[in-house]
N, C-alpha and C. Protein backbone atom coordinates (compact mmCIF):
# COMPACT_ATOMS: atom_id res chain seq x y z
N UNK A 1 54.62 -13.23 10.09
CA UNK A 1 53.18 -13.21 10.24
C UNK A 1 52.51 -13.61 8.93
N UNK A 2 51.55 -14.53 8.55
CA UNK A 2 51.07 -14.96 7.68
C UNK A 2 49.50 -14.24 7.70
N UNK A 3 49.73 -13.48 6.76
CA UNK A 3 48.61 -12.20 6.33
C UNK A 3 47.32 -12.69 5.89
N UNK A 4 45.90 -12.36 5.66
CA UNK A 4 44.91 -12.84 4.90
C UNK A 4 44.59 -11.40 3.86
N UNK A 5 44.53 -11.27 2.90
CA UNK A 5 44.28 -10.00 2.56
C UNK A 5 43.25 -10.44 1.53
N UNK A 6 42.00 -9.44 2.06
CA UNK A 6 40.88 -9.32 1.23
C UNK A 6 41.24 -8.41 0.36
N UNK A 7 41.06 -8.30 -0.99
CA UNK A 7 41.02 -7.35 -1.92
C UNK A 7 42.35 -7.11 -2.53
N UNK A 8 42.71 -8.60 -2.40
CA UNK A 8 44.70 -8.81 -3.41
C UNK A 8 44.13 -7.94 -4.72
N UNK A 9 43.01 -8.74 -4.92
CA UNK A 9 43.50 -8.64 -7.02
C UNK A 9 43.37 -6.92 -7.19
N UNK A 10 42.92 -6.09 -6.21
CA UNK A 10 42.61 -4.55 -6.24
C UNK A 10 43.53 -3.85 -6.76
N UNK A 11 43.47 -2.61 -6.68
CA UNK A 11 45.17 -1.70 -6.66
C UNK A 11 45.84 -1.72 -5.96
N UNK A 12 45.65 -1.64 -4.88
CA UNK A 12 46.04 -1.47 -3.22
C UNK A 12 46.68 -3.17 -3.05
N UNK A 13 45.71 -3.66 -3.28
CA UNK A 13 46.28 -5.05 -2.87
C UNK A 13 47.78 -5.27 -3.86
N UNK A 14 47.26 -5.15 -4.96
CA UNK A 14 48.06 -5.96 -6.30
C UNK A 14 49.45 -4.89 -5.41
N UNK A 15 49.60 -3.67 -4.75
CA UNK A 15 50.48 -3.22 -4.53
C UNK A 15 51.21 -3.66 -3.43
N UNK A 16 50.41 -3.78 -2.53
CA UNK A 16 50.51 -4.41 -1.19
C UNK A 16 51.45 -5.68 -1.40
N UNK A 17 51.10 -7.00 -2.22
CA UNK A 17 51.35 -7.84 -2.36
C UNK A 17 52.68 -8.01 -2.38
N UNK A 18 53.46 -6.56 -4.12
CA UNK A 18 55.03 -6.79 -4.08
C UNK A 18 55.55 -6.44 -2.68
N UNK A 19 54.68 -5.59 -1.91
CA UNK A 19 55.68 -4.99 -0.65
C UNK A 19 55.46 -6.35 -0.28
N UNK A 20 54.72 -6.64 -0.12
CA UNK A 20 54.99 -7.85 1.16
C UNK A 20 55.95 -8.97 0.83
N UNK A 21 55.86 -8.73 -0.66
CA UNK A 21 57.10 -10.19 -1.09
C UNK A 21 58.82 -9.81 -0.71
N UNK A 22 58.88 -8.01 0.27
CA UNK A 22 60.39 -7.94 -0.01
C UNK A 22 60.03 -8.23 1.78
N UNK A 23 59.63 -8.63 2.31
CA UNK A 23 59.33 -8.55 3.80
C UNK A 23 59.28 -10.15 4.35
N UNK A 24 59.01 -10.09 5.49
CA UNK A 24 58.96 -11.26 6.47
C UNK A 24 58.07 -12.13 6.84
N UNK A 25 56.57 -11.31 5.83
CA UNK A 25 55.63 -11.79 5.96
C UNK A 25 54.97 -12.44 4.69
N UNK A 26 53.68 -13.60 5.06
CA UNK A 26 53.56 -14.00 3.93
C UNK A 26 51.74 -13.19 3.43
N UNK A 27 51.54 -14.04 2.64
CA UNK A 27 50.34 -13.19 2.01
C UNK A 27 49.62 -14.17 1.17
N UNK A 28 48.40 -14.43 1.96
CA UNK A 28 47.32 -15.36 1.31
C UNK A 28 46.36 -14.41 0.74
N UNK A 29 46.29 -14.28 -0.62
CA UNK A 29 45.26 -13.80 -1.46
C UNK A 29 44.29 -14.31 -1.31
N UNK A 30 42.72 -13.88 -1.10
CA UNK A 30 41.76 -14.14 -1.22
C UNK A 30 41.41 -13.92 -3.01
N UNK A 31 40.92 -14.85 -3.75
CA UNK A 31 40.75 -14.65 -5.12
C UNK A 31 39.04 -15.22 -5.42
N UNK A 32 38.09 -14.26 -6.37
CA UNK A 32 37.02 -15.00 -6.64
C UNK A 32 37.06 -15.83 -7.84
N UNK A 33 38.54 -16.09 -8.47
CA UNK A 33 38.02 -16.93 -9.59
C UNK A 33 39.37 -17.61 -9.70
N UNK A 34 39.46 -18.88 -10.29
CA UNK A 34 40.86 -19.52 -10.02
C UNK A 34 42.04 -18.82 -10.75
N UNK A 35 41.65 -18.35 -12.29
CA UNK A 35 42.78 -17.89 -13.25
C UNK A 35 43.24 -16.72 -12.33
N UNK A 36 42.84 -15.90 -11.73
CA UNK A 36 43.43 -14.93 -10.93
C UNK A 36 44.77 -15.53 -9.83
N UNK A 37 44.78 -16.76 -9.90
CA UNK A 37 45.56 -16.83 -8.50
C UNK A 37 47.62 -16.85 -9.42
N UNK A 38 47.95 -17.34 -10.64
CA UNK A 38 49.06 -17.25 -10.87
C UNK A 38 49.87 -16.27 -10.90
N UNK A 39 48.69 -15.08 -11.06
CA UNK A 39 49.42 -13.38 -11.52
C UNK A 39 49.23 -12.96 -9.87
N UNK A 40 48.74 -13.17 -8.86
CA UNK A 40 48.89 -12.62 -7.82
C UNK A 40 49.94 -13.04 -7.04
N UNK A 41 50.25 -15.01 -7.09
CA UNK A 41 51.60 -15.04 -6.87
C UNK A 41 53.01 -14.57 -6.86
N UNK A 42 52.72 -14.40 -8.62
CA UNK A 42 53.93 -13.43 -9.48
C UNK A 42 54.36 -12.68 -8.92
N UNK A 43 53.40 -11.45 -8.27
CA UNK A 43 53.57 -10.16 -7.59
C UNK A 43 53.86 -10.38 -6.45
N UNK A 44 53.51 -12.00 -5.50
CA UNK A 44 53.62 -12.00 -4.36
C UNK A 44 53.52 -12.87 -3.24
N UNK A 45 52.02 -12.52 -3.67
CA UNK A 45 51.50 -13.61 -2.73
C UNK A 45 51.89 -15.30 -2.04
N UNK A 46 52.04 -15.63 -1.31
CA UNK A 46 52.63 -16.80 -0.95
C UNK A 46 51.49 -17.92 -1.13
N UNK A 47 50.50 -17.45 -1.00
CA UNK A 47 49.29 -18.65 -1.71
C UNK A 47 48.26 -17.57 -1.95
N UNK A 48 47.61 -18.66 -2.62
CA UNK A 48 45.89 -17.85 -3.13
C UNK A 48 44.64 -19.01 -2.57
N UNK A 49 43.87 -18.34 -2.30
CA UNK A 49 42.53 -19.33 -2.10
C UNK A 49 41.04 -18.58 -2.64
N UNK A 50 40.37 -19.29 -2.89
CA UNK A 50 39.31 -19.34 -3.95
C UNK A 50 38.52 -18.59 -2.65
N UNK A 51 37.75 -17.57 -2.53
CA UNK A 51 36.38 -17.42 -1.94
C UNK A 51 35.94 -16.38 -2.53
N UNK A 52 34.80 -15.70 -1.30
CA UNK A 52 33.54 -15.05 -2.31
C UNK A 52 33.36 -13.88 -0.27
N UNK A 53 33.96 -12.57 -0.68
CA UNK A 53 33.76 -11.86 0.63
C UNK A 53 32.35 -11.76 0.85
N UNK A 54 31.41 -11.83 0.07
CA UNK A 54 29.71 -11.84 0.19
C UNK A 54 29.28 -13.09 0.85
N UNK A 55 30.35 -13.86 1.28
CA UNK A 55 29.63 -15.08 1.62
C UNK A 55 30.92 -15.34 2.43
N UNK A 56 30.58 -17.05 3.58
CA UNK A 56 31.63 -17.14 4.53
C UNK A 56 32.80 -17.34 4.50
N UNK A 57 33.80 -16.83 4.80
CA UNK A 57 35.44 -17.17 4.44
C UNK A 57 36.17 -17.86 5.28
N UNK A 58 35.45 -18.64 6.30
CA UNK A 58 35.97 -19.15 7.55
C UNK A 58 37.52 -19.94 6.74
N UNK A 59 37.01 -20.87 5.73
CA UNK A 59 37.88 -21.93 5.46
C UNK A 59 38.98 -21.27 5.35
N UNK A 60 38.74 -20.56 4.19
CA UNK A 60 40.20 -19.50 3.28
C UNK A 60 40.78 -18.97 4.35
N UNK A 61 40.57 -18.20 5.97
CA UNK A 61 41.25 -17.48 6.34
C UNK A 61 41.91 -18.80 7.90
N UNK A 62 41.90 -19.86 7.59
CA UNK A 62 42.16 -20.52 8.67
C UNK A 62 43.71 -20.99 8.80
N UNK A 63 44.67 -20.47 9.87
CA UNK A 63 46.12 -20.41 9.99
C UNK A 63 46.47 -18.83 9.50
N UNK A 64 46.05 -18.20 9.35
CA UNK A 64 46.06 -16.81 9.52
C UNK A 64 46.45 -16.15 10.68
N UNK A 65 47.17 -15.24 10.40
CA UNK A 65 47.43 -14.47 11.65
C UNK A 65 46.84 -13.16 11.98
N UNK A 66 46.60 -12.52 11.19
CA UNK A 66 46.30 -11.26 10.61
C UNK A 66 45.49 -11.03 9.59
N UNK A 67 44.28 -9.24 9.29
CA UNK A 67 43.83 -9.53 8.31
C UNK A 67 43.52 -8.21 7.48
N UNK A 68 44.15 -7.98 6.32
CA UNK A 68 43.86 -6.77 6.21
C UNK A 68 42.81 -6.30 4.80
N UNK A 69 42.14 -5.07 5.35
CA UNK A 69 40.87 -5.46 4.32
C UNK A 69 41.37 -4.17 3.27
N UNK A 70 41.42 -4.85 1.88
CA UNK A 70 41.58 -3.62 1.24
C UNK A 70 40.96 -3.52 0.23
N UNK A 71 39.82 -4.34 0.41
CA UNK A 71 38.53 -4.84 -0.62
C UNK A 71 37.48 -3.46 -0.74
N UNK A 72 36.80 -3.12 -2.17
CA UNK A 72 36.23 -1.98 -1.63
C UNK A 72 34.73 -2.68 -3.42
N UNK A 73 34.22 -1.82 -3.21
CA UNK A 73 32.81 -2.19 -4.35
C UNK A 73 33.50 -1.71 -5.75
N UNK A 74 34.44 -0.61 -5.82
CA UNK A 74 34.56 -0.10 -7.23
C UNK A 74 33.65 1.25 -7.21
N UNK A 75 34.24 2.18 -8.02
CA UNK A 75 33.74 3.52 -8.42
C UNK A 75 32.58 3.46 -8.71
N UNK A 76 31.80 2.41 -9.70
CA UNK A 76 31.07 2.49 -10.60
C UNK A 76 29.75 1.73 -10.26
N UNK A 77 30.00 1.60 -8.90
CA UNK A 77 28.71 0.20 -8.07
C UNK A 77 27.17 1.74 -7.81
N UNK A 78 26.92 0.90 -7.43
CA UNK A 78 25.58 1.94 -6.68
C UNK A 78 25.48 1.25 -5.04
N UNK A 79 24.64 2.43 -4.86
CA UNK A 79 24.92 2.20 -3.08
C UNK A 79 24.56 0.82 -2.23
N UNK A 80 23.93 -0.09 -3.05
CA UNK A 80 23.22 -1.11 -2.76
C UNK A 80 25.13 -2.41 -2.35
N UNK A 81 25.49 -1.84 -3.81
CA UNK A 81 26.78 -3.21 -4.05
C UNK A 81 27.99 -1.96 -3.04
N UNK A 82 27.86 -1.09 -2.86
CA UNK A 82 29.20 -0.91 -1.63
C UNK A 82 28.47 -1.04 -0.31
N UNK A 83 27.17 -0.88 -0.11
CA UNK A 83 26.66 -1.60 1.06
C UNK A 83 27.82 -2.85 1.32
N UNK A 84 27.02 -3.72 0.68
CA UNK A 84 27.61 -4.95 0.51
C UNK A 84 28.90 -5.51 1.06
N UNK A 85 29.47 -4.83 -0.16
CA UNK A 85 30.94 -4.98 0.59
C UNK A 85 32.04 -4.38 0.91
N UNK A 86 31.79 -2.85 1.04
CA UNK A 86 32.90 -2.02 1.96
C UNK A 86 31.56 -1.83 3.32
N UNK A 87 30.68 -2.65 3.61
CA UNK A 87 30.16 -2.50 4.39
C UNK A 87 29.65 -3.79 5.50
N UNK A 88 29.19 -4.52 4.89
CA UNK A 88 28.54 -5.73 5.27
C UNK A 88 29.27 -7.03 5.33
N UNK A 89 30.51 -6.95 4.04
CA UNK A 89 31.27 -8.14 3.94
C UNK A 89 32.53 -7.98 5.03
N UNK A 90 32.67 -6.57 5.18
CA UNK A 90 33.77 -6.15 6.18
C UNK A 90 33.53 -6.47 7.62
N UNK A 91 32.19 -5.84 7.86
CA UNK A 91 31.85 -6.99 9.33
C UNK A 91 31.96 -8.04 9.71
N UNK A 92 31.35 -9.07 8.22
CA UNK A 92 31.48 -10.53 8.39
C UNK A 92 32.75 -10.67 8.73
N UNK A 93 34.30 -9.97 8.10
CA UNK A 93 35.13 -10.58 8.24
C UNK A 93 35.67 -10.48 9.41
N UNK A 94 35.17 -8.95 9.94
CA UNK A 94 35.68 -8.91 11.44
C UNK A 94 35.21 -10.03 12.19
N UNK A 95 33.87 -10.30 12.04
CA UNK A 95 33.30 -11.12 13.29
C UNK A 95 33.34 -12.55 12.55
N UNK A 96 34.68 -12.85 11.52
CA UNK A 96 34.96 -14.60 11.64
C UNK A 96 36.06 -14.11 11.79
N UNK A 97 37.00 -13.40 11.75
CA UNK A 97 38.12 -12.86 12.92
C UNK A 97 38.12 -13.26 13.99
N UNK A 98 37.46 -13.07 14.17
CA UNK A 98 37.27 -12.59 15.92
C UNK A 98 36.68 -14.31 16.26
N UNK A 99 35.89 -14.67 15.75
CA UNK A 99 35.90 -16.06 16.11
C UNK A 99 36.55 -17.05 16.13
N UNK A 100 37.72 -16.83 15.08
CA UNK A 100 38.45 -18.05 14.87
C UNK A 100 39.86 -17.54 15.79
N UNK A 101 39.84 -16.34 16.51
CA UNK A 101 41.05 -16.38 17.32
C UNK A 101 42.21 -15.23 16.66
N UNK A 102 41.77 -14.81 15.08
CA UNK A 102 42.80 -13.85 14.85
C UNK A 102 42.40 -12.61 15.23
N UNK A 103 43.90 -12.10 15.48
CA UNK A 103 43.82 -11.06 16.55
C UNK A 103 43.66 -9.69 16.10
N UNK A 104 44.65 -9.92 14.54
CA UNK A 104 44.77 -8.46 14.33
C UNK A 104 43.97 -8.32 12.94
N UNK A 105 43.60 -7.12 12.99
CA UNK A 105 42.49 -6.62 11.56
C UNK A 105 43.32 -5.02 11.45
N UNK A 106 43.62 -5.22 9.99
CA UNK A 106 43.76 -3.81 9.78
C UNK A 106 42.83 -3.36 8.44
N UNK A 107 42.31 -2.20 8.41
CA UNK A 107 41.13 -1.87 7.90
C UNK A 107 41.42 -0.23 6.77
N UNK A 108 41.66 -0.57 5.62
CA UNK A 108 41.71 1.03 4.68
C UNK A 108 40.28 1.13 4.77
N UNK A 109 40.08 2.35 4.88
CA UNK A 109 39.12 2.96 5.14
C UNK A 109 39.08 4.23 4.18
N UNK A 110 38.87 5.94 4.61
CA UNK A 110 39.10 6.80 3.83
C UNK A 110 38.90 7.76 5.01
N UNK A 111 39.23 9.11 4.09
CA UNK A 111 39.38 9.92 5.12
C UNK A 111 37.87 10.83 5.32
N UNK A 112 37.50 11.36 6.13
CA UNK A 112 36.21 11.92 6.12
C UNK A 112 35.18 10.84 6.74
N UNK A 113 35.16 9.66 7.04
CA UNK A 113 34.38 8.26 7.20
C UNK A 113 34.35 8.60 8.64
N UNK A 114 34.62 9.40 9.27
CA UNK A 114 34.00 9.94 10.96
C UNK A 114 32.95 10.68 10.56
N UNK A 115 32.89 11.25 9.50
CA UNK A 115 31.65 12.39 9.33
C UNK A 115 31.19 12.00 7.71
N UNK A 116 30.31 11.07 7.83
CA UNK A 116 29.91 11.05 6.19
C UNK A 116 29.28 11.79 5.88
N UNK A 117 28.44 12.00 6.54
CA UNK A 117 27.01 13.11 5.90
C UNK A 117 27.52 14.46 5.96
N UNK A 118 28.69 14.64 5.88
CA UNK A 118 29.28 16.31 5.48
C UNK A 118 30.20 16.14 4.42
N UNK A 119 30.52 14.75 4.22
CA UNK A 119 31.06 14.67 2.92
C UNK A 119 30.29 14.95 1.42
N UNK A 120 31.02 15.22 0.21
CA UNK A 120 30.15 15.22 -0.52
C UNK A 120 29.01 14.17 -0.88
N UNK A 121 28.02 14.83 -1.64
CA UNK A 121 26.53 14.15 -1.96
C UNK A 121 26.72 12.47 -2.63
N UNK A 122 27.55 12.48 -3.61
CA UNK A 122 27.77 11.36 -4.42
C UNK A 122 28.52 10.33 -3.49
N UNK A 123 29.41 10.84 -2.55
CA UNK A 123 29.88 9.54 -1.51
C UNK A 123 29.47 9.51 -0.36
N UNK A 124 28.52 9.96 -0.13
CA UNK A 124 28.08 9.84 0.95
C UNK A 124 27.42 8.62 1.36
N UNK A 125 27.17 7.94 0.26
CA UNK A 125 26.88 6.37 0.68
C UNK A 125 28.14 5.73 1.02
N UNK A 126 28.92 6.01 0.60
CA UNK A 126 30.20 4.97 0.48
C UNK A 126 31.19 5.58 1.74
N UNK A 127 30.79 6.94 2.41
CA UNK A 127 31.51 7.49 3.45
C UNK A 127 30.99 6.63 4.76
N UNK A 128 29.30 6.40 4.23
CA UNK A 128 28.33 5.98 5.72
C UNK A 128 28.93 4.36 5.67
N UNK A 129 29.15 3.49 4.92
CA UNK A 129 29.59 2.47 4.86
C UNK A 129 30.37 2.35 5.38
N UNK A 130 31.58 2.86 4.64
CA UNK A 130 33.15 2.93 5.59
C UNK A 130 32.61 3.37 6.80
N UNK A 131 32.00 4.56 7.37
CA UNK A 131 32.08 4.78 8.89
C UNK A 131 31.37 3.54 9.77
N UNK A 132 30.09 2.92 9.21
CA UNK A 132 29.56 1.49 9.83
C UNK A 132 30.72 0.44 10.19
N UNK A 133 31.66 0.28 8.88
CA UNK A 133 32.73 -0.89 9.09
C UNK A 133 33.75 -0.41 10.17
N UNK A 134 34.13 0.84 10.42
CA UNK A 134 34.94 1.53 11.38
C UNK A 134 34.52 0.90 12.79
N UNK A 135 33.54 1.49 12.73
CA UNK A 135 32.78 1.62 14.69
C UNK A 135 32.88 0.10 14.52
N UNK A 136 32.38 -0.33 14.12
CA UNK A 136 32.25 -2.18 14.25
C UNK A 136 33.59 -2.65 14.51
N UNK A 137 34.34 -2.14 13.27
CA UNK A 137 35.92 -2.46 13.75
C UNK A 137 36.15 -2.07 15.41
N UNK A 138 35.42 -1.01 15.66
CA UNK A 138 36.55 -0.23 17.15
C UNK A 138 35.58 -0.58 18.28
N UNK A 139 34.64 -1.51 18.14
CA UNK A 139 34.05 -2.08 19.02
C UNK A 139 34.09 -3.94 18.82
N UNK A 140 35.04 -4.46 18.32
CA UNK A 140 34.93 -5.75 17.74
C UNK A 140 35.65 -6.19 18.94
N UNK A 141 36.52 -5.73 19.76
CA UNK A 141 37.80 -6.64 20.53
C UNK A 141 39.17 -7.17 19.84
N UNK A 142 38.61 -6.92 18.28
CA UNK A 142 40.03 -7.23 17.60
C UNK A 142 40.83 -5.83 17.94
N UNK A 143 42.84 -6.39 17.75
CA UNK A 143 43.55 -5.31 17.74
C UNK A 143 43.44 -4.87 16.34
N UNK A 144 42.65 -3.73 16.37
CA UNK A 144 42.73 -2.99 15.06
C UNK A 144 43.34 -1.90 15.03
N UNK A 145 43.74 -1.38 13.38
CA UNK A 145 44.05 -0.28 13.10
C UNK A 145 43.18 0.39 11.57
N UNK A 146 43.00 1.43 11.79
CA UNK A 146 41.91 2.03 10.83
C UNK A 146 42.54 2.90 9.76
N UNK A 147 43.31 2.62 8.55
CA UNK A 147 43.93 3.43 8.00
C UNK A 147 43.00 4.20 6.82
N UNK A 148 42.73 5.56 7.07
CA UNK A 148 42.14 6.16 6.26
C UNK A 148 42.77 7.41 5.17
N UNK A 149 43.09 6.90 3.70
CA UNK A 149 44.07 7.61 3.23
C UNK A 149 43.18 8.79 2.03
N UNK A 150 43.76 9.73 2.13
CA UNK A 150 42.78 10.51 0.96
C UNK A 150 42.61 10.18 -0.64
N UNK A 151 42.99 11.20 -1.45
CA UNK A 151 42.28 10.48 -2.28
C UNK A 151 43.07 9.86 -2.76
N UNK A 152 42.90 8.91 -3.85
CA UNK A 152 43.83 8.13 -4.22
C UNK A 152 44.65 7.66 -5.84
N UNK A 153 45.35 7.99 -6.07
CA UNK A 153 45.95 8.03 -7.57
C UNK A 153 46.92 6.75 -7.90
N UNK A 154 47.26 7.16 -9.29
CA UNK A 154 48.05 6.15 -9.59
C UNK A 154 49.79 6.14 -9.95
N UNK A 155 49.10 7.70 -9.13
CA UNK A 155 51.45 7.92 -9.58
C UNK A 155 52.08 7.26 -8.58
N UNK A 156 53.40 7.19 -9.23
CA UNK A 156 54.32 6.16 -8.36
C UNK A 156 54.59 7.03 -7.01
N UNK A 157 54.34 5.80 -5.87
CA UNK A 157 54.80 6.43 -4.52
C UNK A 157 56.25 6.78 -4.34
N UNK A 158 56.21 7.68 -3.20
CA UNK A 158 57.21 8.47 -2.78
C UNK A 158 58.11 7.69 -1.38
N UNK A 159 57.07 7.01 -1.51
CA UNK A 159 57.56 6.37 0.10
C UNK A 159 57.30 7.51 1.44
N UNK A 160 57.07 8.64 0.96
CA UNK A 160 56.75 9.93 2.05
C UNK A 160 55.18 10.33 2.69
N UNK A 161 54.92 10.45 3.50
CA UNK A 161 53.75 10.84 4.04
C UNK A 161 53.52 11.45 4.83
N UNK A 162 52.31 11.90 4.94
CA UNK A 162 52.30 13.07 6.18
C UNK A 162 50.51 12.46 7.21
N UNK A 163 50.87 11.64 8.04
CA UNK A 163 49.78 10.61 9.00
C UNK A 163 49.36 11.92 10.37
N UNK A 164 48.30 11.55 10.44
CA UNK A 164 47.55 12.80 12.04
C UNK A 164 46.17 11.59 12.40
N UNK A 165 45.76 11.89 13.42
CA UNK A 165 44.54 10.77 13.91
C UNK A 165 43.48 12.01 13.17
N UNK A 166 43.48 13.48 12.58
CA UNK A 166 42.97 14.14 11.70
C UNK A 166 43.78 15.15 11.61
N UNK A 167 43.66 15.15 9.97
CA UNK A 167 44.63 16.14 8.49
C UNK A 167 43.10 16.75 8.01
N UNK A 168 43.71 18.12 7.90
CA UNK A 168 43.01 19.49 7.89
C UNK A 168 41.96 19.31 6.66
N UNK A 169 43.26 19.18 5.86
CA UNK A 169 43.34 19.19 4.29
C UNK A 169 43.14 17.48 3.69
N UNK A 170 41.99 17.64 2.95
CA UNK A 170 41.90 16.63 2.11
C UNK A 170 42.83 16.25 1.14
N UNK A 171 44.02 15.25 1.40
CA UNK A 171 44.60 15.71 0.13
C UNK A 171 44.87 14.50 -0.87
N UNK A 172 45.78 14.17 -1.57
CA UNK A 172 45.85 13.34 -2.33
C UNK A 172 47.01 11.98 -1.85
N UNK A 173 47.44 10.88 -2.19
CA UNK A 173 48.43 10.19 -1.87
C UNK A 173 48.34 8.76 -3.07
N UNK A 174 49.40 8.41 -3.60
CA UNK A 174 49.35 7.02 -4.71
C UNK A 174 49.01 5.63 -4.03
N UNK A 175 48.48 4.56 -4.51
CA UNK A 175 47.95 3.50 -3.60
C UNK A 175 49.21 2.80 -3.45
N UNK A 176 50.05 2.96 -4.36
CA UNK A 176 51.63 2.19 -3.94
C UNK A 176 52.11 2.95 -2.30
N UNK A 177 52.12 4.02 -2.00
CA UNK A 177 51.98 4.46 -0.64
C UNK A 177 50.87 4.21 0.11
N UNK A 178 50.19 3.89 0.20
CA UNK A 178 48.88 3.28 1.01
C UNK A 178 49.08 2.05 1.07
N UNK A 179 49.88 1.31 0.31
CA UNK A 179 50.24 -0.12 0.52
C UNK A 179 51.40 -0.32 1.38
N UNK A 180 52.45 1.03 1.27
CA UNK A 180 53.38 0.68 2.44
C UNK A 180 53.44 0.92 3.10
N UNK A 181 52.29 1.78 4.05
CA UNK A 181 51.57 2.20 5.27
C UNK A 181 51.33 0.88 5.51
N UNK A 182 49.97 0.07 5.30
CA UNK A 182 49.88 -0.79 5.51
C UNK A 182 50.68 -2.13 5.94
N UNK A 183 51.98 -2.36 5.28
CA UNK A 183 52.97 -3.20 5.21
C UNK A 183 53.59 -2.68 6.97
N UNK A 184 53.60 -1.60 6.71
CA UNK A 184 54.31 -0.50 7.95
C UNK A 184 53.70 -0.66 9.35
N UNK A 185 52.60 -0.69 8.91
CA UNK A 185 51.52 -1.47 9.78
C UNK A 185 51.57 -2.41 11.20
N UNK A 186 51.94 -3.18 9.74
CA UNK A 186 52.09 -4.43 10.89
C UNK A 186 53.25 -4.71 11.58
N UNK A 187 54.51 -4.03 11.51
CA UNK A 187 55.54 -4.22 11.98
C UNK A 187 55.36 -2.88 12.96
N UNK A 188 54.84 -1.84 13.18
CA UNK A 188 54.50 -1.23 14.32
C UNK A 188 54.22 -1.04 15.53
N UNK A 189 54.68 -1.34 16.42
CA UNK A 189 54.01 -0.93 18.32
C UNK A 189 53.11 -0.45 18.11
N UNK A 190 52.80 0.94 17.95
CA UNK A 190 52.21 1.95 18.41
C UNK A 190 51.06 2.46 17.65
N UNK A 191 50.92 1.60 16.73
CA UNK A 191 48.98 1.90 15.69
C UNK A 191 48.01 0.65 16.25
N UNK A 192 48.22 0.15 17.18
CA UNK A 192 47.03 -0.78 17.67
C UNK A 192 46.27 0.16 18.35
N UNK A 193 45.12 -0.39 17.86
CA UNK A 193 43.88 0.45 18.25
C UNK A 193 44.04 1.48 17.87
N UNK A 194 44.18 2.24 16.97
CA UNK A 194 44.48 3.38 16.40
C UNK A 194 43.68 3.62 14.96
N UNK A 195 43.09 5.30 14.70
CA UNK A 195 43.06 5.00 13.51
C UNK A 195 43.49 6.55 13.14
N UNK A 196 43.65 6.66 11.71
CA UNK A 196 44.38 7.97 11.29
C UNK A 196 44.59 8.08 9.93
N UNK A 197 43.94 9.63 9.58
CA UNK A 197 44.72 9.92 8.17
C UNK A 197 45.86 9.89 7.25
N UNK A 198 46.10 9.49 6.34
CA UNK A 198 47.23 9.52 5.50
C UNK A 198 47.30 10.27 4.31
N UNK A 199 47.83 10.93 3.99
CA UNK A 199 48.18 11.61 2.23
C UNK A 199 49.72 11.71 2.18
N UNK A 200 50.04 12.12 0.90
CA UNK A 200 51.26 12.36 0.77
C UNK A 200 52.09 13.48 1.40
N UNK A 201 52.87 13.08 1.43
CA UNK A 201 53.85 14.45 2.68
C UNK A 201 55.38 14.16 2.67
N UNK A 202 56.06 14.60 3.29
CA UNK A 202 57.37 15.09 3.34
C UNK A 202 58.06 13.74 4.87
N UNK A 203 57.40 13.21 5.35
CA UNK A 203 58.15 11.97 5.90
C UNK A 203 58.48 10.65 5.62
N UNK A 204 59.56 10.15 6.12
CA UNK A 204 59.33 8.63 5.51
C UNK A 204 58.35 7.77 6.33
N UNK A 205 57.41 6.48 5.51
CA UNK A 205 56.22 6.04 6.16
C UNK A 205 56.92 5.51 7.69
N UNK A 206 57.83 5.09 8.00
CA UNK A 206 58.35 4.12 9.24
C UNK A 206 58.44 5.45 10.26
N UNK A 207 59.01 6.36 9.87
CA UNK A 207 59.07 7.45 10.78
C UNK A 207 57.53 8.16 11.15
N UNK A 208 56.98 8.35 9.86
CA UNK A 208 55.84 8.99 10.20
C UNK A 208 54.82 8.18 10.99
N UNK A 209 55.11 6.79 11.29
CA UNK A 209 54.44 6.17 12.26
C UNK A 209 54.42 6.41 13.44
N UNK A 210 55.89 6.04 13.71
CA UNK A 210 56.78 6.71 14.71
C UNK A 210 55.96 7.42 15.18
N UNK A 211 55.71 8.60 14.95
CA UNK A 211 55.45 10.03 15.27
C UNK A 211 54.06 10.00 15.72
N UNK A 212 53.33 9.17 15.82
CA UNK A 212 52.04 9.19 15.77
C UNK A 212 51.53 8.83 17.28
């Protein structure tokens, strides 16, 4: 399957990328500036193409099979720039998805993004966003899957997790494991149309799919 992934140069992505280089699939980086595209190869990627998620990506995502968004504004934006694009650019991409014929969208999200306005005060912009890009996702006609993982660090993954369509407990999980959920993803039956929590836990990710 030849992947489109918004948000390579990210954490998630830059992680995503090595998984995908030990796999079957390939991986077109979306990049906004050219010097970015040699170091994303390195890690992975099977090509890079130049665009801008604020604006149309028809070209970049054409021969695509698949698309997974792991693009987000950054900690440090204000509510205006994650509007934007954990909100607004994520639609666009669903609905040139969906136009050009690709089928599948898979979507990181976060956990709590069913209920933003009970999340805390400071993300509650960025919860209402993610929950806008959700419903859009689960009303688009694409086969989606909605992976929403808690919070997120930088220790090395475990490869273990503990997945529920809702986890009690807010808890923590490394983005190198959120990247092999994702990878996990797409080689799955049984997460189409699906969406569900992730943190770290005591299963392996292929099983804990399984189980779902």
């Amino acid at each position: 399957m030849h992947v489109f992934i918004a948000g390579a140069n990210g954490q998630i992505g830059q992680h995503l990328l090595r998984e995908i280089a030990d796999s079957d699939h390939g991986a077109r980086a979306l990049v906004r500036h050219l010097d970015q595209g040699p170091e994303l190869q390195q890690l992975g990627a099977t090509e890079t193409v130049l665009g801008d998620l604020e604006q149309d990506c028809r070209e970049a995502m054409k021969g695509c099979d698949a698309v997974i968004f792991t693009a987000g504004s950054g900690p440090h934006t204000g509510p205006e720039k994650t509007i934007a694009v954990d909100q607004d650019a994520a639609i666009r991409l669903m609905d040139t998805a969906k136009a050009m014929g690709i089928k599948r969208f898979i979507m990181v999200s976060s956990m709590r993004a069913e209920e933003p306005d009970k999340g805390p005060e400071k993300l509650r912009h960025y919860l209402r966003a993610k929950h806008n890009a959700d419903e859009h996702l689960k009303n688009s006609g694409l086969n989606y899957t909605i992976v929403r993982p808690g919070q997120l660090t930088n220790e090395e993954g475990t490869g273990k997790v503990s997945v529920s369509a809702r986890l009690a407990d807010f808890g923590k999980i490394p983005r190198q494991d959120v990247a092999r959920v994702l990878l996990a993803v797409l080689d799955s039956d049984n997460v189409t149309n699906r969406v569900f929590d992730v943190v770290s836990g005591d299963t392996p990710v292929a099983e804990a799919l399984a189980k779902l």
